[in-house]
Protein backbone atom coordinates (compact mmCIF):
# COMPACT_ATOMS: atom_id res chain seq x y z
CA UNK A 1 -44.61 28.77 5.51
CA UNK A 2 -42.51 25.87 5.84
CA UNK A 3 -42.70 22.44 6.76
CA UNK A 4 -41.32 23.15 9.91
CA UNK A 5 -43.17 25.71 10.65
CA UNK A 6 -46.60 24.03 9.39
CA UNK A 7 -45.08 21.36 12.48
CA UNK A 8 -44.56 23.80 15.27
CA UNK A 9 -47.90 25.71 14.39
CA UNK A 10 -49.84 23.70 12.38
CA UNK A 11 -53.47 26.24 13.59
CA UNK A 12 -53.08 28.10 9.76
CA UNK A 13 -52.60 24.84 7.94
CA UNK A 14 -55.67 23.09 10.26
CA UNK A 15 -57.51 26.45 9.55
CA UNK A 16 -56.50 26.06 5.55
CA UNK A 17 -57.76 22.49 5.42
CA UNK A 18 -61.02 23.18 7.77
CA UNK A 19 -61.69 25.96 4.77
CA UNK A 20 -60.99 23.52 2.02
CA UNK A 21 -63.37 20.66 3.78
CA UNK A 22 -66.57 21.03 2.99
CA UNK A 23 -68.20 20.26 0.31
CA UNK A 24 -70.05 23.21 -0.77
CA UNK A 25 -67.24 25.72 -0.64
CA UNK A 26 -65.06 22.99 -2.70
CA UNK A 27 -67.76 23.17 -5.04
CA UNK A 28 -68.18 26.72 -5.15
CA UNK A 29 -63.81 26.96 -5.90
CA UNK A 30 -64.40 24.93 -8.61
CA UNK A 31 -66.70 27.44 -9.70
CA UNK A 32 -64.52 30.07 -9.53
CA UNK A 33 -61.68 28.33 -11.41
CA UNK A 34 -64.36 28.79 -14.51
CA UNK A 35 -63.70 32.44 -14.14
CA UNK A 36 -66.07 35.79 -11.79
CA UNK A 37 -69.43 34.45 -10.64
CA UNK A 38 -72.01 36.40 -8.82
CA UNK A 39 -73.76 34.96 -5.56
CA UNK A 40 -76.60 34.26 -7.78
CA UNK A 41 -74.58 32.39 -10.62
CA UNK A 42 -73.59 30.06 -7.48
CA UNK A 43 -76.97 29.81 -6.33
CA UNK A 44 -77.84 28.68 -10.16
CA UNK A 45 -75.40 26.20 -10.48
CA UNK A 46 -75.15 25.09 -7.11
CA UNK A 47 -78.87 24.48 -6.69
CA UNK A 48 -79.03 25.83 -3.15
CA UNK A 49 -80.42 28.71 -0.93
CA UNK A 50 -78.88 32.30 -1.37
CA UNK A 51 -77.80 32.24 2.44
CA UNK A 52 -76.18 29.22 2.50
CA UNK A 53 -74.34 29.91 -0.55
CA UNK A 54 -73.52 33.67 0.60
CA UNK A 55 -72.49 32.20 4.23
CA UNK A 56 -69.71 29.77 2.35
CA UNK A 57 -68.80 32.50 0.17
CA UNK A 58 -67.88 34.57 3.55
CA UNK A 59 -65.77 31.76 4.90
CA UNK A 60 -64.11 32.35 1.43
CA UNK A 61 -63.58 35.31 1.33
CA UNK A 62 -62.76 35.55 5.25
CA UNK A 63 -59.69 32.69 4.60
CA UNK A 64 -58.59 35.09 2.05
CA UNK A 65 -59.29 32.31 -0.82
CA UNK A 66 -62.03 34.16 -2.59
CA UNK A 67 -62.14 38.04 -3.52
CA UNK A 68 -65.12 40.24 -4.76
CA UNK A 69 -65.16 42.61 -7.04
CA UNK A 70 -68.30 44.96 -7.09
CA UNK A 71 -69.71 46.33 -9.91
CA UNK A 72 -73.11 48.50 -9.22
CA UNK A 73 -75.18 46.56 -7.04
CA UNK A 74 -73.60 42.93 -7.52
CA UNK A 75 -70.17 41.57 -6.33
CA UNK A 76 -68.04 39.15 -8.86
CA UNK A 77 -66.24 36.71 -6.81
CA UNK A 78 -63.23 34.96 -7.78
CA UNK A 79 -60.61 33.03 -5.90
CA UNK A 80 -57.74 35.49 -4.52
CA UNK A 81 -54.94 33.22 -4.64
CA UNK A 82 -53.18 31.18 -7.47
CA UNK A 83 -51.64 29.16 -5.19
CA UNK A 84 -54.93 27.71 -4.55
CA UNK A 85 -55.11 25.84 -8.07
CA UNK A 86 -51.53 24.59 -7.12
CA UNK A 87 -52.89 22.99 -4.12
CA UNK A 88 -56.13 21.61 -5.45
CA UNK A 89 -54.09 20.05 -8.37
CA UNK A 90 -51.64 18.40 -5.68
CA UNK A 91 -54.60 17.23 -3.77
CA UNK A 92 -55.61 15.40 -7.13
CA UNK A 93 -52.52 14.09 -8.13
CA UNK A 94 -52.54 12.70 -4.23
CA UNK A 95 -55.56 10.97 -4.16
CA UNK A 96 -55.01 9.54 -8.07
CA UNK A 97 -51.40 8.06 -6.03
CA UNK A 98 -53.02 6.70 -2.87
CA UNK A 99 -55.98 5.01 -5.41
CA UNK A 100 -58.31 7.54 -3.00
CA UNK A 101 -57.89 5.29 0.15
CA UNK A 102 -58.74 8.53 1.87
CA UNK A 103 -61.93 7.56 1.19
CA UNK A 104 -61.69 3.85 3.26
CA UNK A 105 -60.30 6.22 6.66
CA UNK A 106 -62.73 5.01 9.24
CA UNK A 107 -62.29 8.76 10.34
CA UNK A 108 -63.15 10.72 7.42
CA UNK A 109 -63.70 8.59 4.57
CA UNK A 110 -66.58 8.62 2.58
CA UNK A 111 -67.58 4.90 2.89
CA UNK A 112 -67.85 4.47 6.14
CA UNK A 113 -70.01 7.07 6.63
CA UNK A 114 -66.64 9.48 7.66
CA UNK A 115 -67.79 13.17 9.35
């Protein structure tokens, strides 16, 4: 995809970002970048229920960011896609450059309460 074609039909990129927003399944990547993790490693680490957890891990896996591999009656999950770290790191290396004034956006940031 280009960046023309991210402006004529931006609905993946939206759908990308939507997958990327909240903060459980940004947790649960970072996870992943650690190397395989069962549901219940997540649970663990994540300190939260097994649905939830398996319900993020879905949308995952659904967006085609996260993969499982079973192995008797357990899946490993780990993230699909390279590219991902690629993005996550340019996502750092943008907020580190904008000083995080993301987090000031009366829309979205975090101090003002943002959705």
């Amino acid at each position: 995809m280009t960046i023309d074609t991210c402006l004529t039909d931006a609905g993946p990129a939206v759908a990308l970002f939507n997958s990327l927003a909240d903060p459980t399944r940004l947790a649960i990547i970072q996870h992943l970048l650690q190397g395989e993790h069962r549901v219940t490693d997540l649970v663990e680490h994540l300190g939260l229920a097994q649905s939830t957890v398996s319900a993020h891990v879905a949308c995952l896996r659904d967006c085609g960011l996260v993969e499982g591999r079973p192995e008797g009656r357990q899946t490993y999950y780990s993230l699909s896609r390279p590219e991902l770290i690629d993005v996550l790191k340019s996502a750092e290396k943008l907020l580190s450059a904008t000083g995080y004034k993301v987090a000031l956006c009366e829309n979205y940031g975090t101090s003002k309460g943002g959705k």
